[in-house]
PDB file of N, CA and C in Angstrom:
ATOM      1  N   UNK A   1       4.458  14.262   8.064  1.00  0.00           N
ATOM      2  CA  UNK A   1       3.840  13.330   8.987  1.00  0.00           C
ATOM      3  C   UNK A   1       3.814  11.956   8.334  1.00  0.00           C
ATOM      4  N   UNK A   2       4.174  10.782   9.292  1.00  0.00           N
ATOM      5  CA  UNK A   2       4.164   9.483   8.704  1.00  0.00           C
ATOM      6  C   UNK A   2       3.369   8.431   9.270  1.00  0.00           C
ATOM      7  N   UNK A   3       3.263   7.276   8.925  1.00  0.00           N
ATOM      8  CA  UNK A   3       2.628   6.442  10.200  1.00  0.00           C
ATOM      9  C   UNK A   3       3.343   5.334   9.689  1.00  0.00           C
ATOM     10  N   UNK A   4       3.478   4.635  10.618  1.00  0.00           N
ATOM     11  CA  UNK A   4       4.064   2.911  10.873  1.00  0.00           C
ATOM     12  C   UNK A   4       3.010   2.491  11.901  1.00  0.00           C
ATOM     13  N   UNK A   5       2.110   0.695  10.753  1.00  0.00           N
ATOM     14  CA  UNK A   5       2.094   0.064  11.676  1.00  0.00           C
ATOM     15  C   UNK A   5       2.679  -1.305  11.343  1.00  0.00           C
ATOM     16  N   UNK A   6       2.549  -2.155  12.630  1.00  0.00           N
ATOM     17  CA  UNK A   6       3.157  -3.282  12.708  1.00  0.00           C
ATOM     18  C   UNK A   6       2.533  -4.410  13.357  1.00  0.00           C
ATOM     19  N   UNK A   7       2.144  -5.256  12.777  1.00  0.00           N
ATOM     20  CA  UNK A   7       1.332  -6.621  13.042  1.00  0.00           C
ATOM     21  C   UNK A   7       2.165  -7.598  13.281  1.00  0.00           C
ATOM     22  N   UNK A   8       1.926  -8.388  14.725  1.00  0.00           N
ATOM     23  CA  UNK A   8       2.772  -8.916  15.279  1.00  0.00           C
ATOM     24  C   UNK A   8       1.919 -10.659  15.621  1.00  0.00           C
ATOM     25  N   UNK A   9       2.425 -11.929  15.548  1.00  0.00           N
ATOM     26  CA  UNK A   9       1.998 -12.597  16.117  1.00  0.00           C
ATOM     27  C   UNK A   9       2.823 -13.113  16.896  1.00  0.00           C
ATOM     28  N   UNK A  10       3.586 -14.427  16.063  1.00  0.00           N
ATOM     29  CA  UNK A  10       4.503 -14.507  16.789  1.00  0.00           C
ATOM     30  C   UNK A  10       5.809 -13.722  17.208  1.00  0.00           C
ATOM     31  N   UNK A  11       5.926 -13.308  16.368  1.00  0.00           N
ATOM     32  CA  UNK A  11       6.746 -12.159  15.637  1.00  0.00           C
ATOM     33  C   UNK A  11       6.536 -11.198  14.690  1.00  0.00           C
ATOM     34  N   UNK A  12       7.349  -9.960  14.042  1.00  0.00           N
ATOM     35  CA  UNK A  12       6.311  -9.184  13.201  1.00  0.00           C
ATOM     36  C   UNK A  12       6.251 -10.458  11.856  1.00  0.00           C
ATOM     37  N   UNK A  13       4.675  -9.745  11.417  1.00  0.00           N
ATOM     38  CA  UNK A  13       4.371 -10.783  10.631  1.00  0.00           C
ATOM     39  C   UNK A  13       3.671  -9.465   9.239  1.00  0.00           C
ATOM     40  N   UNK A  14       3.751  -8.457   9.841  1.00  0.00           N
ATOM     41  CA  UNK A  14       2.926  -7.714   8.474  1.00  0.00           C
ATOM     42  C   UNK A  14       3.407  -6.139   9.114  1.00  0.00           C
ATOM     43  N   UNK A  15       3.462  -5.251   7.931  1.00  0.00           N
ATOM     44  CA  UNK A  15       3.811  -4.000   8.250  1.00  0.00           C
ATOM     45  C   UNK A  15       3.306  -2.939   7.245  1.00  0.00           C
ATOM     46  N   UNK A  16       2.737  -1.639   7.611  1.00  0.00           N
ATOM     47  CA  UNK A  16       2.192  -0.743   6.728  1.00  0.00           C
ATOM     48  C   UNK A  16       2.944   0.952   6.708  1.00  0.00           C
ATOM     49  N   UNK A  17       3.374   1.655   6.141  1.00  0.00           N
ATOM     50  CA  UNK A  17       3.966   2.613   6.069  1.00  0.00           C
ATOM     51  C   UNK A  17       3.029   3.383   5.279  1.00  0.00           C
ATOM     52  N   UNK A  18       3.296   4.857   5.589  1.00  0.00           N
ATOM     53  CA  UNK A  18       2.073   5.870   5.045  1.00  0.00           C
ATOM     54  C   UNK A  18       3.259   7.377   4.929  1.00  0.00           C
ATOM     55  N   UNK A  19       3.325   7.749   4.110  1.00  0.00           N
ATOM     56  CA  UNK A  19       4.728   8.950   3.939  1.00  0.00           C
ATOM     57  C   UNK A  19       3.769   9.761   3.076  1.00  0.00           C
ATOM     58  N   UNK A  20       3.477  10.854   3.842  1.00  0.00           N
ATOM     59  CA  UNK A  20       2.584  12.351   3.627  1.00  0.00           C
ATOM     60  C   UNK A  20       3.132  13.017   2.453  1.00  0.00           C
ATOM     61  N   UNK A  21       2.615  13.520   1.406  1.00  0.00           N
ATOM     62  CA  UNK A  21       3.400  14.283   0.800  1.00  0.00           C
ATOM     63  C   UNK A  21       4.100  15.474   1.299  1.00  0.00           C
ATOM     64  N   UNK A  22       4.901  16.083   1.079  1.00  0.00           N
ATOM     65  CA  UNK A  22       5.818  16.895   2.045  1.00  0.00           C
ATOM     66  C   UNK A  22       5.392  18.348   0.865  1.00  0.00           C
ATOM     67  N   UNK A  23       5.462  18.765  -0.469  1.00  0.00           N
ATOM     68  CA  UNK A  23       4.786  20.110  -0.337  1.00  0.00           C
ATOM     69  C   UNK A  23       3.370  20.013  -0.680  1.00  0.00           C
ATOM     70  N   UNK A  24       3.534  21.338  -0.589  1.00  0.00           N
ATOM     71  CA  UNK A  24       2.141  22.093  -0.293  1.00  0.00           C
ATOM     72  C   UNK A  24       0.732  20.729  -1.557  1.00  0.00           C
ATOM     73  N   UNK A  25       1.093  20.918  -2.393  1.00  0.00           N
ATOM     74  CA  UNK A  25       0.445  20.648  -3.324  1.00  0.00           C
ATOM     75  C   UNK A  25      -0.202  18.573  -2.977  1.00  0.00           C
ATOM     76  N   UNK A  26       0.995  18.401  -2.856  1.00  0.00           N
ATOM     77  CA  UNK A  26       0.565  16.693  -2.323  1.00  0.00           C
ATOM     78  C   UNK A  26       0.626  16.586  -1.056  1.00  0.00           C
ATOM     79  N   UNK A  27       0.631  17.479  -0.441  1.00  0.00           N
ATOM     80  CA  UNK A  27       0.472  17.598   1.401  1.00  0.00           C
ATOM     81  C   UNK A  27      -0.662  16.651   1.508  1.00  0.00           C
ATOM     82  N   UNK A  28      -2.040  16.205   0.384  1.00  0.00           N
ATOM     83  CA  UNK A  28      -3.584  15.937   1.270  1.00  0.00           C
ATOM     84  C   UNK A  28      -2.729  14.365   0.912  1.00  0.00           C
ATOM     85  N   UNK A  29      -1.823  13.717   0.378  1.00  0.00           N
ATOM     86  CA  UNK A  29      -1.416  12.404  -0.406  1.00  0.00           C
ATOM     87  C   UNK A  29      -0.601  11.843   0.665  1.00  0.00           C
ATOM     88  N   UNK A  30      -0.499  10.671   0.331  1.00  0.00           N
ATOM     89  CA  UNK A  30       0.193   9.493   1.146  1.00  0.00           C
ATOM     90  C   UNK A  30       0.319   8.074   0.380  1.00  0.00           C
ATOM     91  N   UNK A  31       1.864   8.578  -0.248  1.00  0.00           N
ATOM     92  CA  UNK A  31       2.312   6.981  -0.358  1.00  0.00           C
ATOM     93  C   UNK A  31       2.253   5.710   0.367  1.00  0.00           C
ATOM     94  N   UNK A  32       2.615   4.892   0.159  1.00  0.00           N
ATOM     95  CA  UNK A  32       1.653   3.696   1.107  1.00  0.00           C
ATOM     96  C   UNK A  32       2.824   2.416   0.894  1.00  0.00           C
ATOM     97  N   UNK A  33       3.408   2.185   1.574  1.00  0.00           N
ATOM     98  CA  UNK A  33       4.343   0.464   1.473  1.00  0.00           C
ATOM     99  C   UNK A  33       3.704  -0.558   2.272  1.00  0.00           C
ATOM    100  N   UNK A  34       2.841  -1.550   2.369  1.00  0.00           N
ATOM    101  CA  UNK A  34       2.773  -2.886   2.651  1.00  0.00           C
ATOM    102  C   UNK A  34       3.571  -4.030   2.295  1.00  0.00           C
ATOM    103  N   UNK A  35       3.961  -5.059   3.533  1.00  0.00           N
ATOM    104  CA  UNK A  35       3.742  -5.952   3.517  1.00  0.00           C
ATOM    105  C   UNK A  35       3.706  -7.296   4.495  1.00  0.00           C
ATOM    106  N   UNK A  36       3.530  -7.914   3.929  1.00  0.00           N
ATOM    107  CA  UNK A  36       3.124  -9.745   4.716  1.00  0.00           C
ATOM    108  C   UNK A  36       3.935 -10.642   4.473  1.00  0.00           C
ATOM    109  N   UNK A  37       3.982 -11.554   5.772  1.00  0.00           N
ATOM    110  CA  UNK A  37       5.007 -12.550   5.041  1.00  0.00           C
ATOM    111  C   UNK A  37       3.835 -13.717   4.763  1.00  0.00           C
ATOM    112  N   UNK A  38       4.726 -14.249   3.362  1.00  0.00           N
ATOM    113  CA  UNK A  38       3.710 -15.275   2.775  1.00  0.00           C
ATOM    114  C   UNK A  38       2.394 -15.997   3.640  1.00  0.00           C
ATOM    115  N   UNK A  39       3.475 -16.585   4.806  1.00  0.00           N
ATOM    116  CA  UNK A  39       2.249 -17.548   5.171  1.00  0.00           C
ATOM    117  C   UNK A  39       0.944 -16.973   6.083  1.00  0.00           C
ATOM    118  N   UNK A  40       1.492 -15.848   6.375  1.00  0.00           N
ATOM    119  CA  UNK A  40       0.001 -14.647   6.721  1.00  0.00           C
ATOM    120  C   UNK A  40      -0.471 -14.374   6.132  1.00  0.00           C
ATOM    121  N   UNK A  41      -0.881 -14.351   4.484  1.00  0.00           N
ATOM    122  CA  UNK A  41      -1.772 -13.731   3.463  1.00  0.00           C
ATOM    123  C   UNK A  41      -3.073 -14.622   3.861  1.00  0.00           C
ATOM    124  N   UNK A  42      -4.191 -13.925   3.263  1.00  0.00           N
ATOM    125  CA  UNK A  42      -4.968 -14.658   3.527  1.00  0.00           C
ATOM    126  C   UNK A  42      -6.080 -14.714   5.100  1.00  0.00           C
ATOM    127  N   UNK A  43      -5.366 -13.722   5.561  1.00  0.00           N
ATOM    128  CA  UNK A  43      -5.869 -13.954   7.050  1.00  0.00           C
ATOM    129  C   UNK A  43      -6.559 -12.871   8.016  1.00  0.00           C
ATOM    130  N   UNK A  44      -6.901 -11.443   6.589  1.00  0.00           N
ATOM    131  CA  UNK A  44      -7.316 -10.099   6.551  1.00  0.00           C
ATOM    132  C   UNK A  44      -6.577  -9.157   7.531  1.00  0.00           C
ATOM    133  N   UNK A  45      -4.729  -9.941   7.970  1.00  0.00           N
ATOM    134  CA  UNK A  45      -4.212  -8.864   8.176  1.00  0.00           C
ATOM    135  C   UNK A  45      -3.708  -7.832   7.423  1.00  0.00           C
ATOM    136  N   UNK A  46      -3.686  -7.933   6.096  1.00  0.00           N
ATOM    137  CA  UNK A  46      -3.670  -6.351   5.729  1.00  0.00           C
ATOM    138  C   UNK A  46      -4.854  -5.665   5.051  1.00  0.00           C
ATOM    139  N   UNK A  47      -6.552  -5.861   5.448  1.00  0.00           N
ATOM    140  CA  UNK A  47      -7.316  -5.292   5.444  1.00  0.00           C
ATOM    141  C   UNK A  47      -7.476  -4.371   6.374  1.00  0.00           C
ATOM    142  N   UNK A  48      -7.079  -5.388   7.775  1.00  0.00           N
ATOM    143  CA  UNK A  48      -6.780  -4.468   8.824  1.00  0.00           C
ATOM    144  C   UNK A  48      -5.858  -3.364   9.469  1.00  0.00           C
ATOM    145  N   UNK A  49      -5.195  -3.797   9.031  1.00  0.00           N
ATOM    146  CA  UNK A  49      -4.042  -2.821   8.211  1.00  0.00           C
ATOM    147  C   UNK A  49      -4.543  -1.371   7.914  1.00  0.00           C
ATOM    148  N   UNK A  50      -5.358  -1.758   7.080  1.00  0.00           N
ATOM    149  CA  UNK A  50      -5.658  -0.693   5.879  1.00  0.00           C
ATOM    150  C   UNK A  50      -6.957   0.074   6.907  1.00  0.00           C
ATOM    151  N   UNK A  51      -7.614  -0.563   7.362  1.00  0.00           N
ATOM    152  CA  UNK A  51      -8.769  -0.019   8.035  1.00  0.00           C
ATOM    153  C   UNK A  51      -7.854   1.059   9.260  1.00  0.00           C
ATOM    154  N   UNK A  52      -6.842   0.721   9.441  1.00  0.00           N
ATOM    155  CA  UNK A  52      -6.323   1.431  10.861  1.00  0.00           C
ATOM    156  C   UNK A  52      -5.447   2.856  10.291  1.00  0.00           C
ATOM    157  N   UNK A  53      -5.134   2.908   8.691  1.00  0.00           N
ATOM    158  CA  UNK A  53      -4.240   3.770   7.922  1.00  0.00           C
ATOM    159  C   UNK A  53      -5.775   4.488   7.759  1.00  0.00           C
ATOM    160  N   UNK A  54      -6.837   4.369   7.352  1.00  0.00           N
ATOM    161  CA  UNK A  54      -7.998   5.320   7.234  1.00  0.00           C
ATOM    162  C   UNK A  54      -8.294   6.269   8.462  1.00  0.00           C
ATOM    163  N   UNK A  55      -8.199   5.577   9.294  1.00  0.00           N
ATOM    164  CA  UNK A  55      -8.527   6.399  10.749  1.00  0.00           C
ATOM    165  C   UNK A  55      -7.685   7.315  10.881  1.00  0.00           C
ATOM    166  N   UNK A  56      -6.250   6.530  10.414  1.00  0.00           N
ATOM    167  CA  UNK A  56      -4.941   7.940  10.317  1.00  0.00           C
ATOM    168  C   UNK A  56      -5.229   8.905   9.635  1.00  0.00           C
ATOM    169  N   UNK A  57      -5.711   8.697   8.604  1.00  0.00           N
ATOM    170  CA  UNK A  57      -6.248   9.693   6.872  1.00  0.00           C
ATOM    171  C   UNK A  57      -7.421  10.615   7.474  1.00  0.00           C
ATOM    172  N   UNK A  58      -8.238  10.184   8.314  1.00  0.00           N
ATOM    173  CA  UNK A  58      -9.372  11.385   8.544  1.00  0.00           C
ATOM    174  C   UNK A  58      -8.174  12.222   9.556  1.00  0.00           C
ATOM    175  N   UNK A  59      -7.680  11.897  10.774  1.00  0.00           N
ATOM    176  CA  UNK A  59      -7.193  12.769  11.555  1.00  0.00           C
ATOM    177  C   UNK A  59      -6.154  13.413  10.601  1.00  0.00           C
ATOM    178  N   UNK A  60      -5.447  13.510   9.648  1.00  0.00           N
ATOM    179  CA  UNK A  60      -4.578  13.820   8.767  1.00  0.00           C
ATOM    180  C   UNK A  60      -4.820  14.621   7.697  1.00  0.00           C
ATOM    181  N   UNK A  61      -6.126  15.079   7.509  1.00  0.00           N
ATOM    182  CA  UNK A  61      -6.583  15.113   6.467  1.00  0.00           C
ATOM    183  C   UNK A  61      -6.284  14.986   4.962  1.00  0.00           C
ATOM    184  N   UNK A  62      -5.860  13.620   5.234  1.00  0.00           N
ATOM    185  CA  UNK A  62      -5.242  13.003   3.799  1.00  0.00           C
ATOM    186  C   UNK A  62      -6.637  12.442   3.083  1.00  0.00           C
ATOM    187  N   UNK A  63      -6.772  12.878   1.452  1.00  0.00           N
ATOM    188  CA  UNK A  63      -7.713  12.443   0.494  1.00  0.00           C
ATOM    189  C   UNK A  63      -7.235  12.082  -0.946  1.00  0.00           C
ATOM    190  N   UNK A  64      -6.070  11.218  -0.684  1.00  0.00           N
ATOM    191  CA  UNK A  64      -5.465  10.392  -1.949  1.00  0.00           C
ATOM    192  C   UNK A  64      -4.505   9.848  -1.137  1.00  0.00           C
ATOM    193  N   UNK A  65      -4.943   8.293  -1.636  1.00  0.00           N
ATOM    194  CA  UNK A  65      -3.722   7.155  -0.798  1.00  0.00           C
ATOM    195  C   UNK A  65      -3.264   6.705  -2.198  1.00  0.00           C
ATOM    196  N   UNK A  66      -1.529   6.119  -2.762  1.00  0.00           N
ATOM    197  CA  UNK A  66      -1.398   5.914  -3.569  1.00  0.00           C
ATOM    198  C   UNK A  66      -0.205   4.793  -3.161  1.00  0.00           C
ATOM    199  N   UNK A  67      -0.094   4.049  -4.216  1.00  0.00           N
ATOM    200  CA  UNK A  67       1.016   2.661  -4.023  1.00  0.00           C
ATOM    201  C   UNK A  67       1.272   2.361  -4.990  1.00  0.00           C
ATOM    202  N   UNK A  68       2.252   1.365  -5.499  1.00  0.00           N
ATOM    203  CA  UNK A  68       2.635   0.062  -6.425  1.00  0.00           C
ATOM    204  C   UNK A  68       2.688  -0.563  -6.257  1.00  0.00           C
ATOM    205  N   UNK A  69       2.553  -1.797  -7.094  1.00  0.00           N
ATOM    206  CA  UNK A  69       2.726  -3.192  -6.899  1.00  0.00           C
ATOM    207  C   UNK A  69       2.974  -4.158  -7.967  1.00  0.00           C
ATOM    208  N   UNK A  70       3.482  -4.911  -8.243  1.00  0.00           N
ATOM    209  CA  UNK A  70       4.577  -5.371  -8.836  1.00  0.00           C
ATOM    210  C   UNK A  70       3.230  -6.683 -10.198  1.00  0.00           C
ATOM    211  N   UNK A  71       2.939  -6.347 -10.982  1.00  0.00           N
ATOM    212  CA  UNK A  71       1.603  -6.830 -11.794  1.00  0.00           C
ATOM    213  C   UNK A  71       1.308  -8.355 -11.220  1.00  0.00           C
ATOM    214  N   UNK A  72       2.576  -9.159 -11.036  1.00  0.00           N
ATOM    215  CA  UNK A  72       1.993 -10.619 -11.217  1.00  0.00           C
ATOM    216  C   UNK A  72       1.239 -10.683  -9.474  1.00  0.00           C
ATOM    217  N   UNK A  73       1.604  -9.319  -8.159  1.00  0.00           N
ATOM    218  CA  UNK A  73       1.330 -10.294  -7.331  1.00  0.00           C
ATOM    219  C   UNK A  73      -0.633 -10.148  -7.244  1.00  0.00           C
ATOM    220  N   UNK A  74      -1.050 -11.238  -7.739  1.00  0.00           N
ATOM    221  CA  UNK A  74      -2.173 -10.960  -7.682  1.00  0.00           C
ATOM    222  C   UNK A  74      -3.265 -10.812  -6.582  1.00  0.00           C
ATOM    223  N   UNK A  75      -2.644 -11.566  -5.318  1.00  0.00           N
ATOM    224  CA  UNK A  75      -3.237 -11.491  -4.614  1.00  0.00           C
ATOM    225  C   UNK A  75      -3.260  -9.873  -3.554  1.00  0.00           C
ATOM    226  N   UNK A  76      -2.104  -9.017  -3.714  1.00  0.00           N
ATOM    227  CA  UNK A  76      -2.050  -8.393  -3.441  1.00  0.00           C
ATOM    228  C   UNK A  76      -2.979  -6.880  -4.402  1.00  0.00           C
ATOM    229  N   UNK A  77      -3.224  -6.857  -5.381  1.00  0.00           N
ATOM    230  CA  UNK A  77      -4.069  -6.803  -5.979  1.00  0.00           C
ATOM    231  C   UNK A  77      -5.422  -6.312  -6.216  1.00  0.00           C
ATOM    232  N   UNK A  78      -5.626  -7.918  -5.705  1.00  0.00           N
ATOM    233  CA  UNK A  78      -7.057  -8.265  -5.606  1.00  0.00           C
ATOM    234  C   UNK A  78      -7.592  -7.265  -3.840  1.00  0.00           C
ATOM    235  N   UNK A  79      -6.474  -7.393  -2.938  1.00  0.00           N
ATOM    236  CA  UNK A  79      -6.788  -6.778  -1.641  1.00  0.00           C
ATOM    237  C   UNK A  79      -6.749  -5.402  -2.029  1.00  0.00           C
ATOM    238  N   UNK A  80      -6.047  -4.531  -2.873  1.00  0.00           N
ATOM    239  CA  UNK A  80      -6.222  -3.290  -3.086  1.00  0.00           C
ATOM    240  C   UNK A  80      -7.384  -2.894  -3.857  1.00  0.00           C
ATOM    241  N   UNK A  81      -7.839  -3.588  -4.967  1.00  0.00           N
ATOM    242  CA  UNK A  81      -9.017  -3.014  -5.181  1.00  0.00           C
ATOM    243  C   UNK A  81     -10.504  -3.371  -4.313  1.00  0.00           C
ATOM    244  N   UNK A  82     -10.055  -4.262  -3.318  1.00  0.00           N
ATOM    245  CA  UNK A  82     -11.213  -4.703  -2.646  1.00  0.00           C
ATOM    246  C   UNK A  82     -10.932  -3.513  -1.331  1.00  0.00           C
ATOM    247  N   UNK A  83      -9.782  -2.509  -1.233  1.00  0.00           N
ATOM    248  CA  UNK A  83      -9.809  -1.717  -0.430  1.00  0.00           C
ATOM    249  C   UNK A  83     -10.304  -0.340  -1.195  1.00  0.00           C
ATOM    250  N   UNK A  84     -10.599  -0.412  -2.106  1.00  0.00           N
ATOM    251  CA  UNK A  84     -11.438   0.950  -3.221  1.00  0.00           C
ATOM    252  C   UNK A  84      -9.854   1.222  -3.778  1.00  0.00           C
ATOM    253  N   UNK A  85      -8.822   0.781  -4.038  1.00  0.00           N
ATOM    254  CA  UNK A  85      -8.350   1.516  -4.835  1.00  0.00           C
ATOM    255  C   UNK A  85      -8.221   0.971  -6.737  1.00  0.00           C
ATOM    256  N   UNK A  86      -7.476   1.728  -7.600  1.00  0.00           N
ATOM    257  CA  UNK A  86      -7.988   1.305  -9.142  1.00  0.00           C
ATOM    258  C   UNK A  86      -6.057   1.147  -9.687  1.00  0.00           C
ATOM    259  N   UNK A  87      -6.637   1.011 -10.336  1.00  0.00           N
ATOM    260  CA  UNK A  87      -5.278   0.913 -11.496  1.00  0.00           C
ATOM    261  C   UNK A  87      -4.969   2.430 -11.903  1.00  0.00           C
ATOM    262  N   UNK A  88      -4.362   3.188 -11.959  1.00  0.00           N
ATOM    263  CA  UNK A  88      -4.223   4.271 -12.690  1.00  0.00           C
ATOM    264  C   UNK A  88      -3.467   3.938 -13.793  1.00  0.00           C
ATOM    265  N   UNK A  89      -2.252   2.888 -13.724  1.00  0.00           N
ATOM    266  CA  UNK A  89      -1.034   2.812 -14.901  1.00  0.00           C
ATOM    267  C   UNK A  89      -0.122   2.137 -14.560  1.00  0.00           C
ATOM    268  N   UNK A  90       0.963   1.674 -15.426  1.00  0.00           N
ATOM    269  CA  UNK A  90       1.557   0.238 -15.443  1.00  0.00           C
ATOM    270  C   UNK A  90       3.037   1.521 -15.158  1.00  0.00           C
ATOM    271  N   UNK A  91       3.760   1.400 -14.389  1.00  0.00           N
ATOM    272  CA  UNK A  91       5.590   1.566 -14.781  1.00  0.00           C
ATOM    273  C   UNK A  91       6.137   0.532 -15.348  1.00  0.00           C
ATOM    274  N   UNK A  92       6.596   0.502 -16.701  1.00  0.00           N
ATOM    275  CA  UNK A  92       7.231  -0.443 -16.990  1.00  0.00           C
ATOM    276  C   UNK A  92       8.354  -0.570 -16.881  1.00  0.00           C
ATOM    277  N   UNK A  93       8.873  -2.113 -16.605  1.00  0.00           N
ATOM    278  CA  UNK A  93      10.386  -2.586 -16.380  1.00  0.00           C
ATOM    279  C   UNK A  93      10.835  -1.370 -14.758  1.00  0.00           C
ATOM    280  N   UNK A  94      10.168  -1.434 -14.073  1.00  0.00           N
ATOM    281  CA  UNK A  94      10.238  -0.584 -13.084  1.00  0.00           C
ATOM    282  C   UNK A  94      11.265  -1.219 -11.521  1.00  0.00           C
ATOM    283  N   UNK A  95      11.196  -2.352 -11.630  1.00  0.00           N
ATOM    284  CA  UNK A  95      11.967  -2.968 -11.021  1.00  0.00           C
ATOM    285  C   UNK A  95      12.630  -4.181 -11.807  1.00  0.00           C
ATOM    286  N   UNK A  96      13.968  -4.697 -11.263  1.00  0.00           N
ATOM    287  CA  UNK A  96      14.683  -5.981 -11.306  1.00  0.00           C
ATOM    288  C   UNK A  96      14.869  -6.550 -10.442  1.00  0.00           C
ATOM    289  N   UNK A  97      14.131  -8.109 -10.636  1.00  0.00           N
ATOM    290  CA  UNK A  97      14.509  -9.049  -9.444  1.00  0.00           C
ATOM    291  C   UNK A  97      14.337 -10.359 -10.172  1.00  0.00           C
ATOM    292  N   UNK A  98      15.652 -10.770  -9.718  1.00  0.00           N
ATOM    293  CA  UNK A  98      16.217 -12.300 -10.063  1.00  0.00           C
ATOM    294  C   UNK A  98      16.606 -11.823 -11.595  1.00  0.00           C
ATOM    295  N   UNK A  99      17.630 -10.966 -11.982  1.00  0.00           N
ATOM    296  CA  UNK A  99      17.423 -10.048 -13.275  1.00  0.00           C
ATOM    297  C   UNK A  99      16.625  -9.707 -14.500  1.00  0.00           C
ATOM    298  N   UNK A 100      15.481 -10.007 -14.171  1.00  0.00           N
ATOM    299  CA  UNK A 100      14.468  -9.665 -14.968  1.00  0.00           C
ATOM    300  C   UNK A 100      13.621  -8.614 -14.400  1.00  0.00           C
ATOM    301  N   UNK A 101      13.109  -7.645 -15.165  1.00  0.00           N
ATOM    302  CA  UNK A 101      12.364  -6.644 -15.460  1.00  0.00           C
ATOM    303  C   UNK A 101      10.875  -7.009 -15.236  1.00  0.00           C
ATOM    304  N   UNK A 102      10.009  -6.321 -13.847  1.00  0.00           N
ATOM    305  CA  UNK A 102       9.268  -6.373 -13.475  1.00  0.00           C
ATOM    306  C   UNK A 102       7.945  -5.030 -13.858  1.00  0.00           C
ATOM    307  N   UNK A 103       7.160  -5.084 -14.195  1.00  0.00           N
ATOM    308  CA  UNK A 103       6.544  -3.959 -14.249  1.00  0.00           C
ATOM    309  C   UNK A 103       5.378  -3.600 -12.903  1.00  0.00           C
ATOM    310  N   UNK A 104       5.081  -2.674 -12.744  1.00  0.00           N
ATOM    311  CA  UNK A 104       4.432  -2.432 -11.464  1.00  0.00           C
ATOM    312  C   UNK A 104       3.111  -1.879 -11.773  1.00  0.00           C
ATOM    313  N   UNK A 105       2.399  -2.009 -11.026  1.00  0.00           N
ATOM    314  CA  UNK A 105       0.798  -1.327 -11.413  1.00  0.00           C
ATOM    315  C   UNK A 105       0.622  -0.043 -10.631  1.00  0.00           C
ATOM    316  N   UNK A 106       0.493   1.276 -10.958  1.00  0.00           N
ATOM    317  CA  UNK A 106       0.085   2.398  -9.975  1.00  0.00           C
ATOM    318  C   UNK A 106      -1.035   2.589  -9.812  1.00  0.00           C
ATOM    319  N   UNK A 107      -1.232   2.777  -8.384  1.00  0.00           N
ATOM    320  CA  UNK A 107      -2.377   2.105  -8.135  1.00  0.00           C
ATOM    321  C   UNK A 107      -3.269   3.541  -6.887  1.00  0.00           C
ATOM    322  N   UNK A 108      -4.195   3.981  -7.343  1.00  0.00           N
ATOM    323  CA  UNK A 108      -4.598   5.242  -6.019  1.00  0.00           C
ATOM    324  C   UNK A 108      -6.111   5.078  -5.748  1.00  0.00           C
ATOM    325  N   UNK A 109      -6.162   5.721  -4.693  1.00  0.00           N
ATOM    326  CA  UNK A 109      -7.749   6.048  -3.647  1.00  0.00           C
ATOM    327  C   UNK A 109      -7.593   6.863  -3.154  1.00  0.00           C
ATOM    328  N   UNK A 110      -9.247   7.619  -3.893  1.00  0.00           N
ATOM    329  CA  UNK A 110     -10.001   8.845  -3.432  1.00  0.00           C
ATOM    330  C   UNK A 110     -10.528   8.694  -2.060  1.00  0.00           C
ATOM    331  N   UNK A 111     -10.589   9.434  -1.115  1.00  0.00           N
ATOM    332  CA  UNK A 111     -11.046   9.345   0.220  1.00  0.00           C
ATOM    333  C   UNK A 111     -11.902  10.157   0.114  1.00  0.00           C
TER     334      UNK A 111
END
């Protein structure tokens, strides 16, 4: 089971993905992809976001949401732990962009 949503103003402007774990064991889990385009940050569309992926999580009975995110973006971040989730651990050099080696923060919430 998955969910897509999609925040639209003028056009889409923000998007949230939720991918169930598929066996038995991470079946209650759900990876998590966000995002915004720049000039929408700031504007608690992806709090809301996040408030509408919870409502999914009780009917789902999902009780661990988990993500990454790339260390420097801070503002993105700052919205995940202000949504209860923590740091669990760094992947290092986990991505390349603009050829340099990015490290990512793993990042989960207990429901």
């Amino acid at each position: 089971m998955s969910l897509l949503l999609v925040y639209e103003a003028d056009n889409i402007v923000g998007l949230l993905s939720a991918d169930r774990g598929f066996d038995n064991r991470i079946k209650h889990s759900a990876y998590i992809v966000i995002g915004l385009l720049e000039d929408y940050t700031g504007r608690r569309i992806g709090a809301k976001l996040f408030y509408e992926l919870e409502k999914w999580t009780l009917d789902s009975n999902i009780t661990r949401l988990e993500l990454t995110v790339m260390v420097y973006n801070e503002k993105a971040v700052k919205l995940y732990k202000k949504m209860g989730f923590k740091i669990e651990g760094v992947k290092e050099k986990s991505l390349i962009v603009d050829g340099q080696h990015i490290h990512e923060y793993y990042m989960a919430k207990s429901l």
